[in-house]
N, C-alpha and C. Protein backbone atom coordinates (compact mmCIF):
# COMPACT_ATOMS: atom_id res chain seq x y z
N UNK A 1 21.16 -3.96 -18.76
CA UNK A 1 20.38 -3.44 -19.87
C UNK A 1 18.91 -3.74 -19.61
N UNK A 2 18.36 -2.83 -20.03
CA UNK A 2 16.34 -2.90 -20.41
C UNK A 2 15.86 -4.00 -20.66
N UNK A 3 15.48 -5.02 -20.11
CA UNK A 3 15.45 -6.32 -21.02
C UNK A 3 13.71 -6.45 -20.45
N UNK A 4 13.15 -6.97 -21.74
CA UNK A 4 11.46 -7.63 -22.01
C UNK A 4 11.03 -8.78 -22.55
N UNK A 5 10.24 -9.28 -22.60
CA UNK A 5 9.69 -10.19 -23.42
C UNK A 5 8.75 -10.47 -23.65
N UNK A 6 8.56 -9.97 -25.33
CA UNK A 6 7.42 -9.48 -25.91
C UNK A 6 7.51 -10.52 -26.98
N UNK A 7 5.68 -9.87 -27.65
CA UNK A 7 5.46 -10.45 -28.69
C UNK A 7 5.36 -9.55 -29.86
N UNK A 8 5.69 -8.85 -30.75
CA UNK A 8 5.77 -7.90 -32.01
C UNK A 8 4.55 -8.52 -32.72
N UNK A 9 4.72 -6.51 -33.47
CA UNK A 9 3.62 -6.56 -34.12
C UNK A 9 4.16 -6.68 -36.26
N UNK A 10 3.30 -7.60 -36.71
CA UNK A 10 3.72 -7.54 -37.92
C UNK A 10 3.54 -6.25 -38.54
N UNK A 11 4.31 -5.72 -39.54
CA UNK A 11 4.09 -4.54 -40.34
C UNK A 11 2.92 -4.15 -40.99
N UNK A 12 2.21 -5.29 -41.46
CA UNK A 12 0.81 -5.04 -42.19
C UNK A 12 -0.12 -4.44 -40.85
N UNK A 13 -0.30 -4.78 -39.47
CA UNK A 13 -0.99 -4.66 -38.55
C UNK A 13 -0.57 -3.09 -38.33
N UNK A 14 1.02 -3.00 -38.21
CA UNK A 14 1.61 -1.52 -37.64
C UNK A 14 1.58 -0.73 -38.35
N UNK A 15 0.62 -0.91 -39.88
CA UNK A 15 0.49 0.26 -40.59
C UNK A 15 -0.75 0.45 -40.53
N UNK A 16 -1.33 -0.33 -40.43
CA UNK A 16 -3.66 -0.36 -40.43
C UNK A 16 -3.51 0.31 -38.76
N UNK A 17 -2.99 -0.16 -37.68
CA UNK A 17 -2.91 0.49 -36.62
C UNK A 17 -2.12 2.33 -36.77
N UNK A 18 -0.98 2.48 -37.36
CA UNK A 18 -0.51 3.50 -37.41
C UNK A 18 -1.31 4.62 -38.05
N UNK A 19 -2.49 4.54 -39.26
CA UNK A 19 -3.58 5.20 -39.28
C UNK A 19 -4.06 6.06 -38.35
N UNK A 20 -4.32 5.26 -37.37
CA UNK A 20 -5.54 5.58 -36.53
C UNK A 20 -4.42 7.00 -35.82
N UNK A 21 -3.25 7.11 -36.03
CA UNK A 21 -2.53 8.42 -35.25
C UNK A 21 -2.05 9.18 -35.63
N UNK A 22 -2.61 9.33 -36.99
CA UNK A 22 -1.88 10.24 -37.96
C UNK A 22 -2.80 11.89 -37.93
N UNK A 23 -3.72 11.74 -37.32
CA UNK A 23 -4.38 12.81 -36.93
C UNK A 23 -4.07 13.13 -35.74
N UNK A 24 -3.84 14.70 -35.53
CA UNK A 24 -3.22 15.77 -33.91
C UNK A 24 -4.14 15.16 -33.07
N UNK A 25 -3.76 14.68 -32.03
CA UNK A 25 -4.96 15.18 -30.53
C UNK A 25 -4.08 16.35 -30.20
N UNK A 26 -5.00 16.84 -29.19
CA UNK A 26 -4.46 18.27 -28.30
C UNK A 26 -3.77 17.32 -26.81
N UNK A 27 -2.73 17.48 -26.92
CA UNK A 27 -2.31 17.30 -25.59
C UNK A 27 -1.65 15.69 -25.72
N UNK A 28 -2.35 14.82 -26.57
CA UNK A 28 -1.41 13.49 -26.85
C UNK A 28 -0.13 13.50 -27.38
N UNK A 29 0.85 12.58 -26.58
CA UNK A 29 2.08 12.24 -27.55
C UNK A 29 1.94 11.02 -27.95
N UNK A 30 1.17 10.37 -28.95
CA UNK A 30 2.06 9.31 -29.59
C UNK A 30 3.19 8.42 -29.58
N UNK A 31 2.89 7.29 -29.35
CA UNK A 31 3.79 6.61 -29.34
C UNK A 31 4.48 6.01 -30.69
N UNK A 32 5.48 5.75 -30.65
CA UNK A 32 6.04 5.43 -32.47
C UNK A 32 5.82 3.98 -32.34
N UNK A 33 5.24 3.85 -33.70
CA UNK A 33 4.98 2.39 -33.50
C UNK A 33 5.55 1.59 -34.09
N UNK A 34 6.74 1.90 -34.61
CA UNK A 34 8.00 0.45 -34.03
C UNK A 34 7.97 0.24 -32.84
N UNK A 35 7.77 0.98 -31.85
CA UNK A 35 8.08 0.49 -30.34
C UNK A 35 6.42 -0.54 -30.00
N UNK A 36 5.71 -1.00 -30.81
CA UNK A 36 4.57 -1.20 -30.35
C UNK A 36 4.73 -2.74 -29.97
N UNK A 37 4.46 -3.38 -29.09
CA UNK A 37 4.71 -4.90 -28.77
C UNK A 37 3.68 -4.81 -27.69
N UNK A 38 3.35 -6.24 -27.36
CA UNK A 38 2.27 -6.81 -26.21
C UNK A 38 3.71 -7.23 -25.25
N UNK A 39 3.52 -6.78 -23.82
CA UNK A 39 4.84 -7.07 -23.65
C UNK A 39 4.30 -8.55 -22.55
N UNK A 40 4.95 -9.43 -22.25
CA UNK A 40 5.07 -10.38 -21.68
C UNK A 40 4.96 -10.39 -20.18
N UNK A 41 6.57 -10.20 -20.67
CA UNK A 41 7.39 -9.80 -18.75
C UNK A 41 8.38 -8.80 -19.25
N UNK A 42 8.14 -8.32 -18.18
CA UNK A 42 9.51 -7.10 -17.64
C UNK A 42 10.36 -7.13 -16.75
N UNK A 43 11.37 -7.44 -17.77
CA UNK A 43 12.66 -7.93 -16.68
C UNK A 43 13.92 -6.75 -15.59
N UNK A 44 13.72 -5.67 -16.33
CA UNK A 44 14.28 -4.36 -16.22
C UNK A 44 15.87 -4.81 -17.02
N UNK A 45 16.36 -3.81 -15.71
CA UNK A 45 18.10 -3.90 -15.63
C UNK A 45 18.73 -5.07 -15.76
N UNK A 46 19.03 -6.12 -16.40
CA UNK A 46 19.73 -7.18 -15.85
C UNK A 46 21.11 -7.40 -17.28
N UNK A 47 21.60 -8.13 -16.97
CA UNK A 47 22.83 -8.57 -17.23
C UNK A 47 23.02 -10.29 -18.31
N UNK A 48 21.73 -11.03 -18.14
CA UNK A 48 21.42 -11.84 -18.26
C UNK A 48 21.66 -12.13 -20.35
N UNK A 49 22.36 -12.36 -20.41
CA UNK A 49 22.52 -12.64 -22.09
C UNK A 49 21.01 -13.54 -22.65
N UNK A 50 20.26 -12.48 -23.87
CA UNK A 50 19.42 -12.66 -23.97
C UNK A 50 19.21 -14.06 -24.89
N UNK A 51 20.12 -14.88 -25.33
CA UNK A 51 19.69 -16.03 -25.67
C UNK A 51 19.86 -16.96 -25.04
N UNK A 52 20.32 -16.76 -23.49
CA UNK A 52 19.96 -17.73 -22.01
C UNK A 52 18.43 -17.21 -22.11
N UNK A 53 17.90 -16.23 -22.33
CA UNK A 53 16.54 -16.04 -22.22
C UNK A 53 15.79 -16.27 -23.13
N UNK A 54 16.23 -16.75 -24.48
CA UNK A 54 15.33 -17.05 -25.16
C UNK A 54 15.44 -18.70 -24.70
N UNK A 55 16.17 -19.30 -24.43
CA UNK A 55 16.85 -20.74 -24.03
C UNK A 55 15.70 -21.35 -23.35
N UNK A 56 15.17 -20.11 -21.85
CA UNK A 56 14.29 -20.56 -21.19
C UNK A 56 12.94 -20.45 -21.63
N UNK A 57 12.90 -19.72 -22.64
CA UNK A 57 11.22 -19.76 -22.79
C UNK A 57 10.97 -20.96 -24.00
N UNK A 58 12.07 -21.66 -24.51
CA UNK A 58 11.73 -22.63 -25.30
C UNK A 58 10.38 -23.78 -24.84
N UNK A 59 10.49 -23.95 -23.86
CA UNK A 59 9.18 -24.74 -23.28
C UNK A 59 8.21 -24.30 -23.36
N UNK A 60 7.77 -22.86 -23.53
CA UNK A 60 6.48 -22.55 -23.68
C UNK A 60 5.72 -22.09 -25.15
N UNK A 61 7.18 -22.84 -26.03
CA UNK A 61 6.59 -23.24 -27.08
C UNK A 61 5.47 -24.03 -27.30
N UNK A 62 3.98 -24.10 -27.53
CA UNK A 62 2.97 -24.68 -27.47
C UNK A 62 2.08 -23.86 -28.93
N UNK A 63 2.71 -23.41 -29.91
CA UNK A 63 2.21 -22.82 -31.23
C UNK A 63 1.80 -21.62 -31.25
N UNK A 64 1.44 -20.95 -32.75
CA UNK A 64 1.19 -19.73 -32.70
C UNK A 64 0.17 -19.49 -31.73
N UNK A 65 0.24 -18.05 -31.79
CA UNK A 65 -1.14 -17.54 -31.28
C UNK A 65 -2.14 -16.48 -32.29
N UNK A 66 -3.28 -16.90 -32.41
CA UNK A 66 -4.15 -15.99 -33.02
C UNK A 66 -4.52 -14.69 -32.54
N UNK A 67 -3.89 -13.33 -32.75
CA UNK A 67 -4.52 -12.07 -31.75
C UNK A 67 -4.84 -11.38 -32.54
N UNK A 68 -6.03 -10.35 -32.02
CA UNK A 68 -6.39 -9.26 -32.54
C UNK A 68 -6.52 -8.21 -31.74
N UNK A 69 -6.77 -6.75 -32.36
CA UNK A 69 -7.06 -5.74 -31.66
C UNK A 69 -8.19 -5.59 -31.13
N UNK A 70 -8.37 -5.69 -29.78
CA UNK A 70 -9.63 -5.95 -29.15
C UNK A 70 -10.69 -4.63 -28.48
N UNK A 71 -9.88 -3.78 -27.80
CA UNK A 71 -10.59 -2.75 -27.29
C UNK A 71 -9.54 -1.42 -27.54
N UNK A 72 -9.85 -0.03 -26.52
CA UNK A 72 -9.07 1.01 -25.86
C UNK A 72 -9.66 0.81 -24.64
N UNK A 73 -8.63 1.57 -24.02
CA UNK A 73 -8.68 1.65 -22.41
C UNK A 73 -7.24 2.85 -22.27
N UNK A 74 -7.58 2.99 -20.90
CA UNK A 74 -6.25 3.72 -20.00
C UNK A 74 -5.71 2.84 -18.87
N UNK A 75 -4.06 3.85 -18.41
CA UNK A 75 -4.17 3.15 -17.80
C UNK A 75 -3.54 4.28 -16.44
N UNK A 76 -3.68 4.28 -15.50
CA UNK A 76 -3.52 5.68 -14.18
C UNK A 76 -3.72 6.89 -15.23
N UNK A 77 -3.47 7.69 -14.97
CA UNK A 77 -3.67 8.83 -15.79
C UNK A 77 -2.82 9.32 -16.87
N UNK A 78 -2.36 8.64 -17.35
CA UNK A 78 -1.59 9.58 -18.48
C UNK A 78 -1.21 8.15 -19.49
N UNK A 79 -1.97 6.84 -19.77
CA UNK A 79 -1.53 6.22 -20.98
C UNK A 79 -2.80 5.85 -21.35
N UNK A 80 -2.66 5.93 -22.73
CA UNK A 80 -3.91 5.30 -23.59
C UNK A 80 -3.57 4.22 -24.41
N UNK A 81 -4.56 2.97 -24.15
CA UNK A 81 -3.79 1.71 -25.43
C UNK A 81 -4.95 0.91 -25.72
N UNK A 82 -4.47 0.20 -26.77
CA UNK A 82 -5.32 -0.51 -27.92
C UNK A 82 -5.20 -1.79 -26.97
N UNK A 83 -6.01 -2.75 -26.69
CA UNK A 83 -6.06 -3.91 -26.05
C UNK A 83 -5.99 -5.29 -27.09
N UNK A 84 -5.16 -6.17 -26.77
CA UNK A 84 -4.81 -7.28 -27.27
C UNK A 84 -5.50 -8.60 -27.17
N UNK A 85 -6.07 -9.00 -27.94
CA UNK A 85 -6.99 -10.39 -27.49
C UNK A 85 -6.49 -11.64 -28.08
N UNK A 86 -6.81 -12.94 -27.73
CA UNK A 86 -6.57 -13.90 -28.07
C UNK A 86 -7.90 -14.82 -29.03
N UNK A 87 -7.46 -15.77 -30.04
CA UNK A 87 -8.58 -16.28 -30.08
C UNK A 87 -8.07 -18.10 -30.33
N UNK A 88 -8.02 -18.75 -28.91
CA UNK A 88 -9.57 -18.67 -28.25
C UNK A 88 -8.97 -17.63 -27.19
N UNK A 89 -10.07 -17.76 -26.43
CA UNK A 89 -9.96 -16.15 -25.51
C UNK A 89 -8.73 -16.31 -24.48
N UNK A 90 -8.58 -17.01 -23.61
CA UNK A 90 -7.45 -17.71 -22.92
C UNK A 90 -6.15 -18.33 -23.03
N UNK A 91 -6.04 -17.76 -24.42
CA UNK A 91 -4.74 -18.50 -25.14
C UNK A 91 -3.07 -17.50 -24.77
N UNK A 92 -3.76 -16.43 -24.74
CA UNK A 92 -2.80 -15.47 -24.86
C UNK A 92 -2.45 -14.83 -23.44
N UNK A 93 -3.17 -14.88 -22.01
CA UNK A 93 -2.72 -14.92 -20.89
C UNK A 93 -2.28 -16.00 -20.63
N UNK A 94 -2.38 -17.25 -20.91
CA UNK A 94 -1.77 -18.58 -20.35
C UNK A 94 -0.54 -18.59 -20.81
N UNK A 95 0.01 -18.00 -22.13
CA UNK A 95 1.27 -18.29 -22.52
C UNK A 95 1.81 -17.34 -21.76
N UNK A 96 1.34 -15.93 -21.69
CA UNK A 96 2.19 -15.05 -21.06
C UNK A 96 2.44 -15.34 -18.97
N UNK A 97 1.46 -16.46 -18.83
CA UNK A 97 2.03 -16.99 -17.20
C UNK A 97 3.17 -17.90 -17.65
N UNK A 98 2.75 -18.69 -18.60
CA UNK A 98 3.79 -19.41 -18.75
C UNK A 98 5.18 -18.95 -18.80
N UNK A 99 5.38 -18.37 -19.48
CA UNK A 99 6.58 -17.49 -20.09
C UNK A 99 7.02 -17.13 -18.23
N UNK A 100 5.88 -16.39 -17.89
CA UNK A 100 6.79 -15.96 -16.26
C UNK A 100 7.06 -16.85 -15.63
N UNK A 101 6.57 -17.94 -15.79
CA UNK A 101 6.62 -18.87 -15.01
C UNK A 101 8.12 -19.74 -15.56
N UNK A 102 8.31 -19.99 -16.42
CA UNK A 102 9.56 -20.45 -17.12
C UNK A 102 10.64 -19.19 -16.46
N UNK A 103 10.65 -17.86 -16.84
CA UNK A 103 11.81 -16.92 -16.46
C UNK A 103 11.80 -17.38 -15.07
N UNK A 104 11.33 -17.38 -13.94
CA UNK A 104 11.00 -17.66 -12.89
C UNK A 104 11.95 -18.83 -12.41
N UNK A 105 11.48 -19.69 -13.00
CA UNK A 105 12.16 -21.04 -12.89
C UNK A 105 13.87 -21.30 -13.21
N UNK A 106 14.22 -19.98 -14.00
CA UNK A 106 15.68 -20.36 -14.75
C UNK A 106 16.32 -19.31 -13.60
N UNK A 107 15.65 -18.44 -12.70
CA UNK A 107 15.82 -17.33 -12.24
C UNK A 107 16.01 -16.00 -11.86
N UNK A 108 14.93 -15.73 -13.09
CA UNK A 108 14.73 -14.30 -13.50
C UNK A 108 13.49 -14.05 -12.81
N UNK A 109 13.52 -12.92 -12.10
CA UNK A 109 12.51 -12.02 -11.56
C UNK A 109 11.80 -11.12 -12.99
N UNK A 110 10.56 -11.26 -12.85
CA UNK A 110 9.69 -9.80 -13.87
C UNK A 110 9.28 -9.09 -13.06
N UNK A 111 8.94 -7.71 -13.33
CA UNK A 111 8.36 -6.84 -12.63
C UNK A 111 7.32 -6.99 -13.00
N UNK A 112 6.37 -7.18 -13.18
CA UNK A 112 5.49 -7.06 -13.59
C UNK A 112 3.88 -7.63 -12.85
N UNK A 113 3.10 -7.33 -12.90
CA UNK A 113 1.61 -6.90 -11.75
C UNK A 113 1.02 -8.45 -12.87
N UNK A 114 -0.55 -7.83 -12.84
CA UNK A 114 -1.33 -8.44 -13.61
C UNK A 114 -0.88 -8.38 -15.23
N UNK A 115 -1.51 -9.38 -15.67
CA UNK A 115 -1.05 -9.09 -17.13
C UNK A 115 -2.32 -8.64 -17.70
N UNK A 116 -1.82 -7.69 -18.79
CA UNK A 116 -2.85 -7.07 -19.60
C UNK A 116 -2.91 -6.36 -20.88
N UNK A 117 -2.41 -7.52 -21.43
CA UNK A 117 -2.03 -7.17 -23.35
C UNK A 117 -2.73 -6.08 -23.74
N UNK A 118 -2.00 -5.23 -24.23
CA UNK A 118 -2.22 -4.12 -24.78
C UNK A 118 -0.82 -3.55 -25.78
N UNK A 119 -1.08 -2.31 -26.59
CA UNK A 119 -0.45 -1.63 -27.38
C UNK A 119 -0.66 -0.26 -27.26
N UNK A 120 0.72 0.39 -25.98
CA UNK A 120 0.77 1.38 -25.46
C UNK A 120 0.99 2.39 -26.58
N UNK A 121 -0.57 3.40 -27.20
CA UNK A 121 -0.72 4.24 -28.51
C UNK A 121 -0.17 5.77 -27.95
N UNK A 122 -0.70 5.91 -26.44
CA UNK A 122 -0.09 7.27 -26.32
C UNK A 122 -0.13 7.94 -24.98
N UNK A 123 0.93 8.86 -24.57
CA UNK A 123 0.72 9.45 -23.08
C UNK A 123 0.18 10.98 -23.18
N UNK A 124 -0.72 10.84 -22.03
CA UNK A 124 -0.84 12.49 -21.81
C UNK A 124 -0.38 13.37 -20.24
N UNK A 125 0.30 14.40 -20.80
CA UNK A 125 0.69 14.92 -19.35
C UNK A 125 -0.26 15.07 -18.38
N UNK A 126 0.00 16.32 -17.52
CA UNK A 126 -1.03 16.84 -16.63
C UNK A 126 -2.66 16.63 -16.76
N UNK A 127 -2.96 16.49 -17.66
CA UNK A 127 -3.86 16.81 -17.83
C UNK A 127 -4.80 15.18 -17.61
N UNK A 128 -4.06 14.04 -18.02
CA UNK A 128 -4.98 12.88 -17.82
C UNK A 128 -5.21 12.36 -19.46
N UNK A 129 -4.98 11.32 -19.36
CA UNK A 129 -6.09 10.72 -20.42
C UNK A 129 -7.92 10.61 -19.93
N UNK A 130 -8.62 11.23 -20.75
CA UNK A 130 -10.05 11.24 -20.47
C UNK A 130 -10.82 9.70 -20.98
N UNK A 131 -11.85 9.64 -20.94
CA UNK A 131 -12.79 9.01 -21.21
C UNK A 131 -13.26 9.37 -22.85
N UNK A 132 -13.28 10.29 -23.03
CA UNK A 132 -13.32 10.70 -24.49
C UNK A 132 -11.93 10.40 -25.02
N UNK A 133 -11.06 10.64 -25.10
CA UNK A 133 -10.02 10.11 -25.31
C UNK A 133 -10.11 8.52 -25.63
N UNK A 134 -10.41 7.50 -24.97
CA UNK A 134 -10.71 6.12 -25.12
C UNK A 134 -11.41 6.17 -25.80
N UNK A 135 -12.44 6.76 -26.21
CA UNK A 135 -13.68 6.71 -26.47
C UNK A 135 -13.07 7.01 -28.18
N UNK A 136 -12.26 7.85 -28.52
CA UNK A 136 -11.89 8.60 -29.63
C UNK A 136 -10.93 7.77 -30.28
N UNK A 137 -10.21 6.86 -29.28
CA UNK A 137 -9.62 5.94 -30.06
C UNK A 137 -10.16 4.11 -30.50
N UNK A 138 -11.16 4.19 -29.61
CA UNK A 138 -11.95 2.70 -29.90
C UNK A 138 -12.92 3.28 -31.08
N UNK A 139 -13.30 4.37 -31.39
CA UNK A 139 -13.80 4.38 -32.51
C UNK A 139 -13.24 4.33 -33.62
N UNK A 140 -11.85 4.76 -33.65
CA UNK A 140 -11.24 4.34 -34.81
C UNK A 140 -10.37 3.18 -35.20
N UNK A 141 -9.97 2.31 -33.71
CA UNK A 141 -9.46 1.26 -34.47
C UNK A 141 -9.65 0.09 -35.80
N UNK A 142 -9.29 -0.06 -36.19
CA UNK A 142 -9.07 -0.85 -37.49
C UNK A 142 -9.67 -2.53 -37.07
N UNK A 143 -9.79 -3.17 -37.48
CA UNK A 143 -10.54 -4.52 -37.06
C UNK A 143 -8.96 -4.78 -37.58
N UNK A 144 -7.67 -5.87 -36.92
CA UNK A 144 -7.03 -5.59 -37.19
C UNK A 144 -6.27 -7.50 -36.57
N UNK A 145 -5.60 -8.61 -37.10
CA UNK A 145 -5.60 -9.67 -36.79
C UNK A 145 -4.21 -10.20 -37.10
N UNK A 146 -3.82 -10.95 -36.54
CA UNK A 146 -2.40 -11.60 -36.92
C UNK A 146 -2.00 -12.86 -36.30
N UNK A 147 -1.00 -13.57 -36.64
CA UNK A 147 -0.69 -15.07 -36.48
C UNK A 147 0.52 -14.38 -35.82
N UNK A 148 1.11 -14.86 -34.18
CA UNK A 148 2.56 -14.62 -33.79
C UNK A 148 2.65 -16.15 -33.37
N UNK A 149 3.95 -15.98 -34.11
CA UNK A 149 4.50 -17.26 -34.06
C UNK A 149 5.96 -17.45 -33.86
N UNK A 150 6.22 -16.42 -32.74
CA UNK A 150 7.46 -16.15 -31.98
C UNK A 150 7.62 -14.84 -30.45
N UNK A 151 8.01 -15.50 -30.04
CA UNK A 151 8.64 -14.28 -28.58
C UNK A 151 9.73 -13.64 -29.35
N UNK A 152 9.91 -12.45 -28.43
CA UNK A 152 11.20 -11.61 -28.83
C UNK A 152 11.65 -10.89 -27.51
N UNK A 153 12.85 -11.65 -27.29
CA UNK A 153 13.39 -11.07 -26.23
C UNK A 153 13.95 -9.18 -26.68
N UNK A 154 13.44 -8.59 -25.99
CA UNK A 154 13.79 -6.91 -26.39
C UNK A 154 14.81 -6.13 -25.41
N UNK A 155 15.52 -5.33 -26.07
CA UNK A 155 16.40 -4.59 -25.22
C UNK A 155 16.16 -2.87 -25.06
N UNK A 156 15.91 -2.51 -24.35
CA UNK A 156 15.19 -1.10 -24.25
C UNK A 156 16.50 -0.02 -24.14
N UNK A 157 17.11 0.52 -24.68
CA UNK A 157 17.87 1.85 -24.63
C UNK A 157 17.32 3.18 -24.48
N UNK A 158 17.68 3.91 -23.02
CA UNK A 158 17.28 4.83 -22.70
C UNK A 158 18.41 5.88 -23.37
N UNK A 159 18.01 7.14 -23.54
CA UNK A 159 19.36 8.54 -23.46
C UNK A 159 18.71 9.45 -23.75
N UNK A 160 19.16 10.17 -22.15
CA UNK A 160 18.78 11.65 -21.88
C UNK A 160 18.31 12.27 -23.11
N UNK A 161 16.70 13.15 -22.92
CA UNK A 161 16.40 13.85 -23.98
C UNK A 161 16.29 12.59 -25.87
N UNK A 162 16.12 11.95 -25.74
CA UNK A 162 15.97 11.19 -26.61
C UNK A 162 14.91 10.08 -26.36
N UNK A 163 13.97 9.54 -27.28
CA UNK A 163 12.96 8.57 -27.57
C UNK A 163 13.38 7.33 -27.46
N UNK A 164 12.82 6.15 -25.98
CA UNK A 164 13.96 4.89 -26.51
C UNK A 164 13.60 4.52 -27.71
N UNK A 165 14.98 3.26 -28.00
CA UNK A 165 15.22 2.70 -29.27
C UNK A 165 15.19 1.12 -28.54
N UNK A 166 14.29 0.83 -29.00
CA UNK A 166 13.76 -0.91 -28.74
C UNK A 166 14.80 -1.63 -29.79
N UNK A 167 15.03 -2.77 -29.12
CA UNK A 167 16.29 -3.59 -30.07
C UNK A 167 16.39 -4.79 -29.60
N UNK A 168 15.62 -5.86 -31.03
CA UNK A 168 15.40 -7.35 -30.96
C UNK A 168 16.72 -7.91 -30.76
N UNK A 169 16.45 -8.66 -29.56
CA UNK A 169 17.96 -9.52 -29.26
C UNK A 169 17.84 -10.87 -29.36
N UNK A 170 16.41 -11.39 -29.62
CA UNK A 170 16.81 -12.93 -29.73
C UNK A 170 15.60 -13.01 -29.36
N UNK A 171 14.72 -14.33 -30.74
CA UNK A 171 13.44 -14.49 -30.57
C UNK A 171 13.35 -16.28 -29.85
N UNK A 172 12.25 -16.39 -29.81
CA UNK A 172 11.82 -18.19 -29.74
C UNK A 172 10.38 -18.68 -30.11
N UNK A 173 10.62 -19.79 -30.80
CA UNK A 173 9.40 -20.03 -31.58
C UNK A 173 7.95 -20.46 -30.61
N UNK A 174 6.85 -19.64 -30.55
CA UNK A 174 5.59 -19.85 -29.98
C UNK A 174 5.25 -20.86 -30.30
């Protein structure tokens, strides 16, 4: 199964954020934002019962974290997202090494490159996400803030011709 490990967004945030997409672009799809999370690590396919995975990230319990909505950006050509910040500024990449660094240790591989909190808002086909595009959505984000004070291990369900369906399998306290 799809397996992640993210941090969710509270409802008060996913509705001041969900605003900002309630107006057409030409050529954007939208992302639904229940699916909206800062994701951690990406574990893919595995087999691994997700409260052995919440088990291991218990150590990088070290308290909430303070985040807000920080910027837009893209990312290769076809995603546009709201950027995730920490405050203090370094709080919120250190947990997310940590976290890899714990899966790591219990023996889980992530796929995953650099880290770079964000809240994937929308894809565009052929055509590219532009610079206006970023530009169109950093002007409207919402000044927008929240206390997470838990991981959530996530399970991603794919099916043909259908939108996945993200599905909390087991959190652990930040």
């Amino acid at each position: 199964m799809r397996t992640f490990v993210a941090i969710t967004i509270p409802g008060e945030v996913r509705t001041a954020l969900a605003a900002v997409v309630t107006d057409p672009v030409e050529g954007l799809r939208w992302s639904r934002s229940e699916h909206w999370h800062v994701t951690l690590a990406f574990l893919g396919d595995i087999t691994v019962p997700a409260a052995r995975i919440a088990d291991l990230l218990a150590p990088t319990a070290r308290g909430p974290l303070e985040l807000h909505v920080a910027d837009a950006g893209r990312f290769g050509p076809g995603v546009l997202w709201a950027g995730v910040a920490s405050h203090p500024a370094g709080a919120l990449p250190a947990r997310a090494e940590a976290v890899r660094a714990a899966l790591m240790a219990g023996g889980l591989t992530h796929h995953d490159q650099r880290f770079r909190p964000h809240l994937t808002f929308a894809r565009r086909g052929r055509r590219g996400v532009s610079r206006r595009d970023v530009a169109w959505l950093a002007e409207r984000l919402p000044e927008a803030s929240w206390t997470a004070s838990e991981i959530a291990v996530m399970h991603s369900h794919l099916a043909s011709g259908q939108p996945a369906r993200h599905e909390l399998a087991a959190t652990t306290p930040l």
